[in-house]
C-alpha atoms as a PDB file:
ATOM      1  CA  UNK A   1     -18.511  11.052  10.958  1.00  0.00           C
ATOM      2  CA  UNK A   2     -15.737  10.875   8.155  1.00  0.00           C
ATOM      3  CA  UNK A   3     -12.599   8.469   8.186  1.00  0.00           C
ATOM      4  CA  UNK A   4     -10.807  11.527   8.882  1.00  0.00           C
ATOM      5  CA  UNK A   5     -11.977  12.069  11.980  1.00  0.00           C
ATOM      6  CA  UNK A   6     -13.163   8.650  13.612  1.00  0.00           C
ATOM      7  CA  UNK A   7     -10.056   6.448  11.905  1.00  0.00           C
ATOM      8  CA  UNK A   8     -10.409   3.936  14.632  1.00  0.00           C
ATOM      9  CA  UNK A   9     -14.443   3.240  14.067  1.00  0.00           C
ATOM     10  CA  UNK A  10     -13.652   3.006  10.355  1.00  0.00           C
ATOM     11  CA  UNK A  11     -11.210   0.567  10.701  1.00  0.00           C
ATOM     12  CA  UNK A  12     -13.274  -1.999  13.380  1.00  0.00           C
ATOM     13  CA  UNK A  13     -16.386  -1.847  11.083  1.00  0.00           C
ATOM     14  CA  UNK A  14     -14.631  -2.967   8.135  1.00  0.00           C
ATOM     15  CA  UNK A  15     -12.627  -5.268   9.697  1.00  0.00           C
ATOM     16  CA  UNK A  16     -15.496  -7.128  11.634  1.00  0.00           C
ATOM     17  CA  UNK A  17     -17.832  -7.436   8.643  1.00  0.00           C
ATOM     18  CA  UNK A  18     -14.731  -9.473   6.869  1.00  0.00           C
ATOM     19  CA  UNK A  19     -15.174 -12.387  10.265  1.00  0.00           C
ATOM     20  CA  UNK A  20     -17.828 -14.599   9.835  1.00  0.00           C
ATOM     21  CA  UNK A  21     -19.721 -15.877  12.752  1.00  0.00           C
ATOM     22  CA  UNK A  22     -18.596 -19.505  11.867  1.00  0.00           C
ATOM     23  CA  UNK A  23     -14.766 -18.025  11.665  1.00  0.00           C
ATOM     24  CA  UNK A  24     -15.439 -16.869  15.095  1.00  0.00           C
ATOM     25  CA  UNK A  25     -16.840 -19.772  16.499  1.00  0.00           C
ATOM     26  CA  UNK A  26     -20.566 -18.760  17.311  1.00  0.00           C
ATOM     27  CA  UNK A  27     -23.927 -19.457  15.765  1.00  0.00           C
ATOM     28  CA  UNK A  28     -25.486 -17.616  13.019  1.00  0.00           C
ATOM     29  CA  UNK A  29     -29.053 -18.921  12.571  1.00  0.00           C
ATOM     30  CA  UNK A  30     -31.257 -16.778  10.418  1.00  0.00           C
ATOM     31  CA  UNK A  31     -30.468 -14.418   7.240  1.00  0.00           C
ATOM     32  CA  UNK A  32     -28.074 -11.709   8.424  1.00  0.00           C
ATOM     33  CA  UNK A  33     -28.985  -8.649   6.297  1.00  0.00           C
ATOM     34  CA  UNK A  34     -24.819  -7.473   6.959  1.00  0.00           C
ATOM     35  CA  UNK A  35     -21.770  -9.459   6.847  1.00  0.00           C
ATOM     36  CA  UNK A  36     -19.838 -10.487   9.086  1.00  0.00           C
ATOM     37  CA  UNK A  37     -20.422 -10.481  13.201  1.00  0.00           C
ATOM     38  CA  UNK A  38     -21.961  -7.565  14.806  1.00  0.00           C
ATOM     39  CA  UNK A  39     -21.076  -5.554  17.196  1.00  0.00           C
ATOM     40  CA  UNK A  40     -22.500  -7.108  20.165  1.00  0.00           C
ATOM     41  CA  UNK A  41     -20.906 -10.298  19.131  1.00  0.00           C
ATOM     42  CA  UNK A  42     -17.158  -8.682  18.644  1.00  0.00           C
ATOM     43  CA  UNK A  43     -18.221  -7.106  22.331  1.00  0.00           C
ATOM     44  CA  UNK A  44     -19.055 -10.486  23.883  1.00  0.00           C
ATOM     45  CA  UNK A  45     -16.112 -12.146  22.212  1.00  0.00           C
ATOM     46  CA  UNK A  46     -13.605  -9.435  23.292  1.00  0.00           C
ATOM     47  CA  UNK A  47     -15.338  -9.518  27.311  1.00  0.00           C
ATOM     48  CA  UNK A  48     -16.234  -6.107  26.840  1.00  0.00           C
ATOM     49  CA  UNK A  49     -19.666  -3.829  27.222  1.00  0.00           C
ATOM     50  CA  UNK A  50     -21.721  -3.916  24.366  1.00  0.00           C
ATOM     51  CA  UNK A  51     -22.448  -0.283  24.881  1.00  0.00           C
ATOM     52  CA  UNK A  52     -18.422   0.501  25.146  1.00  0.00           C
ATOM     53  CA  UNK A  53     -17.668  -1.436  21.652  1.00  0.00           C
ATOM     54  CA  UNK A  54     -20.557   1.399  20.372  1.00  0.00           C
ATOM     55  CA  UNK A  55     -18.842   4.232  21.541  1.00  0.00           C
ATOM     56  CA  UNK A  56     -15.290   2.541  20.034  1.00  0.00           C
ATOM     57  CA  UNK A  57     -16.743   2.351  16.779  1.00  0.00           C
ATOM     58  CA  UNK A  58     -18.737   5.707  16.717  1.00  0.00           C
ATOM     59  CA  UNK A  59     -15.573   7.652  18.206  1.00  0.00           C
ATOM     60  CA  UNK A  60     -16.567   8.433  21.305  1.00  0.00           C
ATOM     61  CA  UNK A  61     -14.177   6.754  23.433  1.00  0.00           C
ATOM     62  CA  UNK A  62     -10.128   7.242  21.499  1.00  0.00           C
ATOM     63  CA  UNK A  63      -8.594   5.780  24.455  1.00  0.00           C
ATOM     64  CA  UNK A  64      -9.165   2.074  25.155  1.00  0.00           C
ATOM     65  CA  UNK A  65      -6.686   0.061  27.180  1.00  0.00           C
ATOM     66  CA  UNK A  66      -4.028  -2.426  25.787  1.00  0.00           C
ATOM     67  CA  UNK A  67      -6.164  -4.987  27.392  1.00  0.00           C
ATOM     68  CA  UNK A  68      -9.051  -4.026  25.306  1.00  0.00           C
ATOM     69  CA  UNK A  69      -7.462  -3.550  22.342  1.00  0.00           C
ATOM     70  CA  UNK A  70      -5.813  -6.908  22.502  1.00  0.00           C
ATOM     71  CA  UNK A  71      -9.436  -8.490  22.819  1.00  0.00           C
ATOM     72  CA  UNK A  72     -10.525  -7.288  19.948  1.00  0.00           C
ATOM     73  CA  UNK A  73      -7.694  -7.666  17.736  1.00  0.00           C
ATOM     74  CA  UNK A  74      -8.046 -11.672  18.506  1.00  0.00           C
ATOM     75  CA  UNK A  75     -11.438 -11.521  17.851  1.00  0.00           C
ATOM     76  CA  UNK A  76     -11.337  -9.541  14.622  1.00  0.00           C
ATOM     77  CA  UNK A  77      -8.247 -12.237  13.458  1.00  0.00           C
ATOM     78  CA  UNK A  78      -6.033  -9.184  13.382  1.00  0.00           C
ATOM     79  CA  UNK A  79      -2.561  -9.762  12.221  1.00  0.00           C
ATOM     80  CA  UNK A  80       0.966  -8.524  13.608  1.00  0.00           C
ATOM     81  CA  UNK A  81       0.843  -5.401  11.095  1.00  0.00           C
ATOM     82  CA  UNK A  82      -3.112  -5.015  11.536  1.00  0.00           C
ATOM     83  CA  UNK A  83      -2.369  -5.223  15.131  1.00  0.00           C
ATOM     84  CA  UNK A  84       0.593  -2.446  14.683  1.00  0.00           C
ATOM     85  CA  UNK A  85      -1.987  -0.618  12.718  1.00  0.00           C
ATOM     86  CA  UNK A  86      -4.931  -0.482  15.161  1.00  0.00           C
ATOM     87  CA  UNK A  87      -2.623   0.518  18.067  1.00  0.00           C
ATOM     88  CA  UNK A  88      -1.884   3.760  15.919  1.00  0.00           C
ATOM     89  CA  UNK A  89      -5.327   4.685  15.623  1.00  0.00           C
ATOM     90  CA  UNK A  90      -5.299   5.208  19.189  1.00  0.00           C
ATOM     91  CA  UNK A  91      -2.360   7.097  20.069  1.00  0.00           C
ATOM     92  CA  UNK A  92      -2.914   9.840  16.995  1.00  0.00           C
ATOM     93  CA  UNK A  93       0.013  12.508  17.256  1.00  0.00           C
ATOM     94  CA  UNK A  94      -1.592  16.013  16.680  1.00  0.00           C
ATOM     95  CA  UNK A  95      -0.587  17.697  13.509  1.00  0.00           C
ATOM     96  CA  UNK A  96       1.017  14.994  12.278  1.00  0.00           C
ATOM     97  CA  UNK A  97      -0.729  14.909   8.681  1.00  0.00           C
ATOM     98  CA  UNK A  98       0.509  18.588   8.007  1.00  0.00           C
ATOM     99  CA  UNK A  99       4.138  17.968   8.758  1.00  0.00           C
ATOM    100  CA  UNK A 100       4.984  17.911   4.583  1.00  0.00           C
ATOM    101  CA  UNK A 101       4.183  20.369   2.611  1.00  0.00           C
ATOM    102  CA  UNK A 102       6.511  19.905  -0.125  1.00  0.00           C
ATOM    103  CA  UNK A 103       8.247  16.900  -1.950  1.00  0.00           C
ATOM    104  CA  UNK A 104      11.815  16.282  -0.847  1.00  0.00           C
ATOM    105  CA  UNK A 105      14.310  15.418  -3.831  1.00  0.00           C
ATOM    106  CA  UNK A 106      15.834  12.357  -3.498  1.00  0.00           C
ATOM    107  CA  UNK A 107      19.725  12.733  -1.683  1.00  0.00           C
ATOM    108  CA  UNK A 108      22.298  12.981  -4.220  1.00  0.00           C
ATOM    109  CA  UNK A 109      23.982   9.725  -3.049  1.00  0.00           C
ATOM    110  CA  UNK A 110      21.091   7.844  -3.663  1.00  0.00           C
ATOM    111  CA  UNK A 111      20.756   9.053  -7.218  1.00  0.00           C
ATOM    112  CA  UNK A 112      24.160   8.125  -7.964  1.00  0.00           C
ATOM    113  CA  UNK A 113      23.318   4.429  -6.879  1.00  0.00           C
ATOM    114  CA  UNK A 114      20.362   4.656  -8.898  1.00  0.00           C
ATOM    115  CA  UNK A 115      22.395   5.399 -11.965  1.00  0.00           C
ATOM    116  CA  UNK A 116      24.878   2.727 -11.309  1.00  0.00           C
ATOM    117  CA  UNK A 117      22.564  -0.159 -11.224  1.00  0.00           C
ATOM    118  CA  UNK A 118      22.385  -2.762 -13.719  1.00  0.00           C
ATOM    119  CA  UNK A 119      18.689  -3.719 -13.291  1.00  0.00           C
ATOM    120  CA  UNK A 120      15.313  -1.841 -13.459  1.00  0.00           C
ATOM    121  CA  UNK A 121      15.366   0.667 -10.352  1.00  0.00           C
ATOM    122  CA  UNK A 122      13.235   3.898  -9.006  1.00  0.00           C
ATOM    123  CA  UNK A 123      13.364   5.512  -5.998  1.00  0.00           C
ATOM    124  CA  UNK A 124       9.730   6.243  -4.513  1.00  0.00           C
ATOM    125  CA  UNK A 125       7.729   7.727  -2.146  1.00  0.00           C
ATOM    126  CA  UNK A 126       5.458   6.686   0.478  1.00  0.00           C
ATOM    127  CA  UNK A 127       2.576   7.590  -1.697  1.00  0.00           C
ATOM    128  CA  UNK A 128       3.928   4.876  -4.474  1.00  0.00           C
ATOM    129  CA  UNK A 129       5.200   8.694  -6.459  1.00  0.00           C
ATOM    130  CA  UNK A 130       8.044   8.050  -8.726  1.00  0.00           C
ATOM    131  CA  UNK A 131      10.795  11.062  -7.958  1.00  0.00           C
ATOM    132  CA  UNK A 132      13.797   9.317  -9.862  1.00  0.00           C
ATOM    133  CA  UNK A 133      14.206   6.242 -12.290  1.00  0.00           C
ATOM    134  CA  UNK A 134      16.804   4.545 -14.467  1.00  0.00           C
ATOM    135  CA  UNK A 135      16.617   3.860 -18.256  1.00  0.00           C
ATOM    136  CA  UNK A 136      16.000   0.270 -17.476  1.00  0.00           C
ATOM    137  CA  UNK A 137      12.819   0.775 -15.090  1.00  0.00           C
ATOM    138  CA  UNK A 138      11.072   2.906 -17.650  1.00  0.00           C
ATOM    139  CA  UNK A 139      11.689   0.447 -20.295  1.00  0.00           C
ATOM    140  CA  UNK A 140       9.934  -2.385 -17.960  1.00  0.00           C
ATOM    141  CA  UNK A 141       6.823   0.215 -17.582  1.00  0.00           C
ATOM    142  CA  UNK A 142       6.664   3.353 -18.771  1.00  0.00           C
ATOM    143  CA  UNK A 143       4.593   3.938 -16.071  1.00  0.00           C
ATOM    144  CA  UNK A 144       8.311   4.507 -13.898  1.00  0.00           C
ATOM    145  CA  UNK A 145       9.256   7.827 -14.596  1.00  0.00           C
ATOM    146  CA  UNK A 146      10.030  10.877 -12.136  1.00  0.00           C
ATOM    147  CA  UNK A 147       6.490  12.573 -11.480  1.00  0.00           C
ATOM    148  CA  UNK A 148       4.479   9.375 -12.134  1.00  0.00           C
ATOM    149  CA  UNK A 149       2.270   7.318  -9.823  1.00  0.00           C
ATOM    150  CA  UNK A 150       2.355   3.477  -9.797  1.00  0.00           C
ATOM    151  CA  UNK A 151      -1.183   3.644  -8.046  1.00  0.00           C
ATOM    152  CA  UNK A 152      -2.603   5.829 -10.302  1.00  0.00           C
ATOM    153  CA  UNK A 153      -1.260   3.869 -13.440  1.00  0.00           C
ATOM    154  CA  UNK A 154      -2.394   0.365 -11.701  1.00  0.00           C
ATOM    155  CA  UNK A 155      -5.993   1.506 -11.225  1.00  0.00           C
ATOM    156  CA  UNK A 156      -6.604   3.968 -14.006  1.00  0.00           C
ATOM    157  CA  UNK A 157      -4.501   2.777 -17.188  1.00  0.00           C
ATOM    158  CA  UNK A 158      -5.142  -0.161 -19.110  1.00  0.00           C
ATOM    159  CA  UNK A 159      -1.785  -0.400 -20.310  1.00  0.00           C
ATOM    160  CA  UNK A 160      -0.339  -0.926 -17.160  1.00  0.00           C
ATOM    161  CA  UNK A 161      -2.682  -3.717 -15.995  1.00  0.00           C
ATOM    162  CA  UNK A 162      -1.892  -5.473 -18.585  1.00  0.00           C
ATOM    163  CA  UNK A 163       1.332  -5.391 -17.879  1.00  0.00           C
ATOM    164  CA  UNK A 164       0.845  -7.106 -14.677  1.00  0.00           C
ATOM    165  CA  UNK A 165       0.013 -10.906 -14.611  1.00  0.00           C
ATOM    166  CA  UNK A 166      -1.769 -10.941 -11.044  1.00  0.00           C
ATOM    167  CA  UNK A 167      -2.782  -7.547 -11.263  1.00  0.00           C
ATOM    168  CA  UNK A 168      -5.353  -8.476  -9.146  1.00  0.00           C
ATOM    169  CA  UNK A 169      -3.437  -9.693  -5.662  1.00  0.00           C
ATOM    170  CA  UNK A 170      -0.428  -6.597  -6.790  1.00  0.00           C
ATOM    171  CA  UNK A 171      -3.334  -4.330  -6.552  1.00  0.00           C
ATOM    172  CA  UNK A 172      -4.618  -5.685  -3.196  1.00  0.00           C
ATOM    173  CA  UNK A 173      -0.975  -5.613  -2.086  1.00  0.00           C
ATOM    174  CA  UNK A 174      -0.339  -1.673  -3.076  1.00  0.00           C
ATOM    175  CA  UNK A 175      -3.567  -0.869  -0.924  1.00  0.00           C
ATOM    176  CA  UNK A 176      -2.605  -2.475   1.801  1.00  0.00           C
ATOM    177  CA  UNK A 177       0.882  -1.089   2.266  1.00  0.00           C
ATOM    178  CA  UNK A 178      -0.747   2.896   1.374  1.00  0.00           C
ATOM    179  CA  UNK A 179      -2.462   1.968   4.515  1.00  0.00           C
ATOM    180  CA  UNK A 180       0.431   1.286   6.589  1.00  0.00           C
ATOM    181  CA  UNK A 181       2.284   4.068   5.352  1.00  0.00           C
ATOM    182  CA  UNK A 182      -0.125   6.403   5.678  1.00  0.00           C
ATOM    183  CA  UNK A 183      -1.456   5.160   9.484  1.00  0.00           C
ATOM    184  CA  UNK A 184      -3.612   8.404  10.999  1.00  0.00           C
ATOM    185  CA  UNK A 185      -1.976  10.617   8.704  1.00  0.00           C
ATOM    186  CA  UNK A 186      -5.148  10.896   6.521  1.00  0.00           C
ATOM    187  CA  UNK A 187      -4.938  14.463   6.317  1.00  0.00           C
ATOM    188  CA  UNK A 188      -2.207  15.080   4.267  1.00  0.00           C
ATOM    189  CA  UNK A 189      -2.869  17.028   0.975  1.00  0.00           C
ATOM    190  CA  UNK A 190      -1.294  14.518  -0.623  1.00  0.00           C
ATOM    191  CA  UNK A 191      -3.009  11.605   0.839  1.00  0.00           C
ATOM    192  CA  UNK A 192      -6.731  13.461   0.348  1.00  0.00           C
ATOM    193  CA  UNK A 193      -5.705  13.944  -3.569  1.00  0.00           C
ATOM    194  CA  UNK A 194      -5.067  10.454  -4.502  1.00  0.00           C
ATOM    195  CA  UNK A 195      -7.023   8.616  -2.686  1.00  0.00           C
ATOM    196  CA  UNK A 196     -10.106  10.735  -3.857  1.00  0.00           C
ATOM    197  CA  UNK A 197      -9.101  10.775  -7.385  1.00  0.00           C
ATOM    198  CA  UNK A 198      -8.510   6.796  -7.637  1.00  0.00           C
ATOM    199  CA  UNK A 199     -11.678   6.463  -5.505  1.00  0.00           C
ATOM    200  CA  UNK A 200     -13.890   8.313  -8.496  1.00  0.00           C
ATOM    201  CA  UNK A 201     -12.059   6.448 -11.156  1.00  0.00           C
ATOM    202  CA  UNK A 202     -11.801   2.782 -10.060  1.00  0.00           C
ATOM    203  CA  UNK A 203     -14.318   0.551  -8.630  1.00  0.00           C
ATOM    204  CA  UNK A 204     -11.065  -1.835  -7.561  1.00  0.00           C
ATOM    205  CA  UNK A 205      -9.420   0.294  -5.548  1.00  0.00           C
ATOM    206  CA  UNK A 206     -13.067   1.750  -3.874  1.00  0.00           C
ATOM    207  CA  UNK A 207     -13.557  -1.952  -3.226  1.00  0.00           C
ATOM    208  CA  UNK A 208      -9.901  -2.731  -1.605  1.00  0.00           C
ATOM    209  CA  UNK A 209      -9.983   0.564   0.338  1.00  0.00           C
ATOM    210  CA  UNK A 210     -13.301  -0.307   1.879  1.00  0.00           C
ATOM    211  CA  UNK A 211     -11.843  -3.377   3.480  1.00  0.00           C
ATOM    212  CA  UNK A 212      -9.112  -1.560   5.783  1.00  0.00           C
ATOM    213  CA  UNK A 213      -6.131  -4.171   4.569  1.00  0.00           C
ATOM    214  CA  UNK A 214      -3.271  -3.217   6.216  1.00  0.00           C
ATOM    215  CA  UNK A 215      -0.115  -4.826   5.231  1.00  0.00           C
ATOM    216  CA  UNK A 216       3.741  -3.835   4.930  1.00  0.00           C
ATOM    217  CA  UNK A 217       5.625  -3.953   1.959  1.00  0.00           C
ATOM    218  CA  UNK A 218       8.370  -7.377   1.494  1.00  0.00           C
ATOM    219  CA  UNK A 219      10.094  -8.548  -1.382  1.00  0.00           C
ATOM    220  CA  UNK A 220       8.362 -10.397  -3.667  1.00  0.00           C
ATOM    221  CA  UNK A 221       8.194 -12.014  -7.045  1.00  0.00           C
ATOM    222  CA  UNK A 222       6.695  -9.567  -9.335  1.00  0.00           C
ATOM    223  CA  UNK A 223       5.327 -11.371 -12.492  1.00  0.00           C
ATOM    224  CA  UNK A 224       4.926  -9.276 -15.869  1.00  0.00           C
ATOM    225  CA  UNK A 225       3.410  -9.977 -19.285  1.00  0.00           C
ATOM    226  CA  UNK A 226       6.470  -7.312 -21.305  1.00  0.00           C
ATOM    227  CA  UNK A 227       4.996  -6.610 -24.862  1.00  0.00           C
ATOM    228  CA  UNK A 228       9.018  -7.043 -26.313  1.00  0.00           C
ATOM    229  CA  UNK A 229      10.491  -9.902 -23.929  1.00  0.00           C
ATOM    230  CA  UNK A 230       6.962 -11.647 -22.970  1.00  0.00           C
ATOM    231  CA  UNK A 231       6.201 -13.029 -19.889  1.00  0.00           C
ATOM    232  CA  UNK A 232       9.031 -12.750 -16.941  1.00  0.00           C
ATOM    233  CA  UNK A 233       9.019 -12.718 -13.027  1.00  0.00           C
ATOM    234  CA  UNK A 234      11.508 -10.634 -11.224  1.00  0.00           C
ATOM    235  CA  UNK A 235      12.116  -9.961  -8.021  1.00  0.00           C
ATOM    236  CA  UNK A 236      10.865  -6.556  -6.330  1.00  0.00           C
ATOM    237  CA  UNK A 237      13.555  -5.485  -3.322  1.00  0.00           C
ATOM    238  CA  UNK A 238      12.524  -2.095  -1.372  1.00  0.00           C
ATOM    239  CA  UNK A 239      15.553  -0.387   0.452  1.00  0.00           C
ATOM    240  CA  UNK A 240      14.575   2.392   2.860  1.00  0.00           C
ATOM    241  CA  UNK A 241      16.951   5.926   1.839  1.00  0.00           C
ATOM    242  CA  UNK A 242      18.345   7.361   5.253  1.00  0.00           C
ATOM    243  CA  UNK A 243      17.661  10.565   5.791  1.00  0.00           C
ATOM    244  CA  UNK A 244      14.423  10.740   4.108  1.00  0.00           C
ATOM    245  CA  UNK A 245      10.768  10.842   4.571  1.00  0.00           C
ATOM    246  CA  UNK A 246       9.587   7.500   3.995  1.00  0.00           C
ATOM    247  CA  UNK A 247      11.665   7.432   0.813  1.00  0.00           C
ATOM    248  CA  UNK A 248      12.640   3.983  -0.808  1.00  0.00           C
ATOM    249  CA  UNK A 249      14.990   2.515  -3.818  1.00  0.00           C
ATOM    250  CA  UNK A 250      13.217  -0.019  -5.372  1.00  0.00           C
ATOM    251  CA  UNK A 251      15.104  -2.581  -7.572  1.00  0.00           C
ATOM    252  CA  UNK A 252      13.855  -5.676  -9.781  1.00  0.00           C
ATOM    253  CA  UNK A 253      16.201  -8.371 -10.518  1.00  0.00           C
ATOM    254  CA  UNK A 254      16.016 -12.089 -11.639  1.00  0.00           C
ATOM    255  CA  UNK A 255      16.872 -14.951 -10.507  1.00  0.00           C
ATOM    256  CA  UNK A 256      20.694 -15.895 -11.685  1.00  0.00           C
ATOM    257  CA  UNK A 257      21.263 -17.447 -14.673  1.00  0.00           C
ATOM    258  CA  UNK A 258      16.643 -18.378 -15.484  1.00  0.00           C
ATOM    259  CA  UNK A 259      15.308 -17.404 -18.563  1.00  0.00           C
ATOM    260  CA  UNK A 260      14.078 -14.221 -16.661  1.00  0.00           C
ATOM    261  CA  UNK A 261      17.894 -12.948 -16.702  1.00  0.00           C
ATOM    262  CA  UNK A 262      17.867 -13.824 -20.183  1.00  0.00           C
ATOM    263  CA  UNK A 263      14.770 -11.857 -21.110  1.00  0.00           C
ATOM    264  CA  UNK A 264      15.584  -8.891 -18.893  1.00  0.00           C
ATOM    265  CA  UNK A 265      19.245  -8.539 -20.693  1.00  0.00           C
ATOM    266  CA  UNK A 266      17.349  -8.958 -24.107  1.00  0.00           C
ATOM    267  CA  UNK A 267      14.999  -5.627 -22.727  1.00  0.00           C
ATOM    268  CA  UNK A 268      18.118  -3.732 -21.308  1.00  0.00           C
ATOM    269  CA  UNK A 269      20.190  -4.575 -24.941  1.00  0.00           C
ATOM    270  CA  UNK A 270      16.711  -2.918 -26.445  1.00  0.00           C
ATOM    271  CA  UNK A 271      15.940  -0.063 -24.582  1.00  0.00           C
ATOM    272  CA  UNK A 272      19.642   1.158 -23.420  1.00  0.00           C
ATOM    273  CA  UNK A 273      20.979   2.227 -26.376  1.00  0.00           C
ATOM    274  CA  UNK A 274      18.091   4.748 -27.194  1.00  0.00           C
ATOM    275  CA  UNK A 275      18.471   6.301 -23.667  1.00  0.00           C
ATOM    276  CA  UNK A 276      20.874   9.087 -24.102  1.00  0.00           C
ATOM    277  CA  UNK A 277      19.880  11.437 -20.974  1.00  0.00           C
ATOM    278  CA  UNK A 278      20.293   8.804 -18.533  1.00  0.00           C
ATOM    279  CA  UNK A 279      17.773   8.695 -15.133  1.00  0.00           C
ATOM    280  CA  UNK A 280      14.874  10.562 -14.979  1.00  0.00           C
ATOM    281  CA  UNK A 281      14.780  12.579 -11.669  1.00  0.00           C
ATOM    282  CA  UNK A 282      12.104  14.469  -9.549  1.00  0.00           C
ATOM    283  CA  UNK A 283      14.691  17.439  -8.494  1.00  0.00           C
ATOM    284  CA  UNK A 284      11.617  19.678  -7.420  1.00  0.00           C
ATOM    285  CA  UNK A 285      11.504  20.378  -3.334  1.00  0.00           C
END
């Protein structure tokens, strides 16, 4: 059975091979030829059947009770937006995944923030596609331009890792908020496109989706290795657009008056001048 259709199964497999028996407080003697606990040990943790956890994970039971669901979740180790997450998977809305069919431009208001700002900003959506950016964002990465895709440029150009000094926890991070965003909605055109191309071309991301992280996106220090400025950490702000479909304006600024400022004005003073046309902008619907 695909992801598709048996989210919920998906999601307790991986999830229980990442809790070690000596995580969840039980034995382990022997060589386990899988990691992680199995399912009769999530079942005896959680108080439940071992033949009921079966029919959880092989989709044939889509309506456990709170109760049960809470079980598990403390025995997996879930987390508040793992938690969120796994309560989702049960209470699938029918025909949600084919409620867009085609991008939405990005409201006119928003566009005219966009061009106001004074520091590196894009408005995205929830698939990480860029529909608008200012001169300053594509000058950070050129990777920020209307009709790119961050994940698609993290995984799948060298360029852009370099660019990034921890690509390695801001790729774990990306993953982990597609999942969020995306919840049961795995049917979206969309959705099956990316995720299948990046899962032919990079080993990473088959490796991070495999492991069901599910995490929502906060600001956070972003740190990058520029090829003109050098190395400089900014921080990444995410401000949902009203209005929209999951749409978000995403801003990087530094900390007041740090050497970051300095290097970001000495990028802006570079790259502004030569930008005659102003924001790029993905005006298709």
């Amino acid at each position: 059975m695909s992801e598709t259709t048996n989210a919920l199964g998906a999601f307790l497999r991986a999830r229980r091979e990442l809790v070690t028996p000596q995580q969840a407080g039980i034995p382990a003697p022997g060589v386990r030829r899988t990691p992680g606990l199995r399912r009769e040990e999530v079942a005896m943790l959680a108080g439940i059947s071992a033949d009921y956890y079966l029919r959880l994970e092989r989709g044939r039971d889509r309506h456990p009770s709170l109760q049960v669901l809470e079980a598990i979740a403390r025995v997996l180790q879930l987390d508040d937006d793992h938690f969120r997450h796994l309560l989702t998977l049960v209470a699938e809305v029918p025909g949600r995944g084919r409620r867009r069919t085609r991008k939405q431009a990005p409201p006119a208001g928003a566009l005219k923030l966009l061009d106001s700002l004074q520091q590196p900003a894009f408005i995205e959506d929830r698939y990480f596609d860029v529909l608008a950016a200012n001169p300053l964002a594509t000058a950070l990465s050129p990777s920020l331009v209307a009709g790119g895709n961050q994940l698609r440029d993290l995984f799948l150009d060298p360029a852009e890792q370099a660019l990034h000094l921890e690509w390695e926890n801001v790729t774990e991070c990306f993953v982990a908020n597609l999942r969020q965003a995306v919840g049961t909605d795995v049917d979206d055109p969309r959705f099956i496109e990316l995720t299948g191309e990046l899962s032919l071309g990079s080993p990473r991301f088959r490796q991070l989706w495999a492991r069901h992280e599910v995490r929502g996106q906060r600001g956070t220090p972003i740190r990058f290795d520029h090829p003109q400025v050098g190395e400089m950490t900014l921080n990444r702000e995410r401000l949902a657009i009203n209005g929209t479909d999951d749409q978000v304006l995403v801003v990087f600024h530094p900390d007041a008056g740090s050497s970051d400022a300095d290097r970001l004005a000495l990028l802006a003073s570079a790259a502004l001048p030569a930008s005659s046309t102003g924001r790029g902008s993905l005006e298709r619907t």
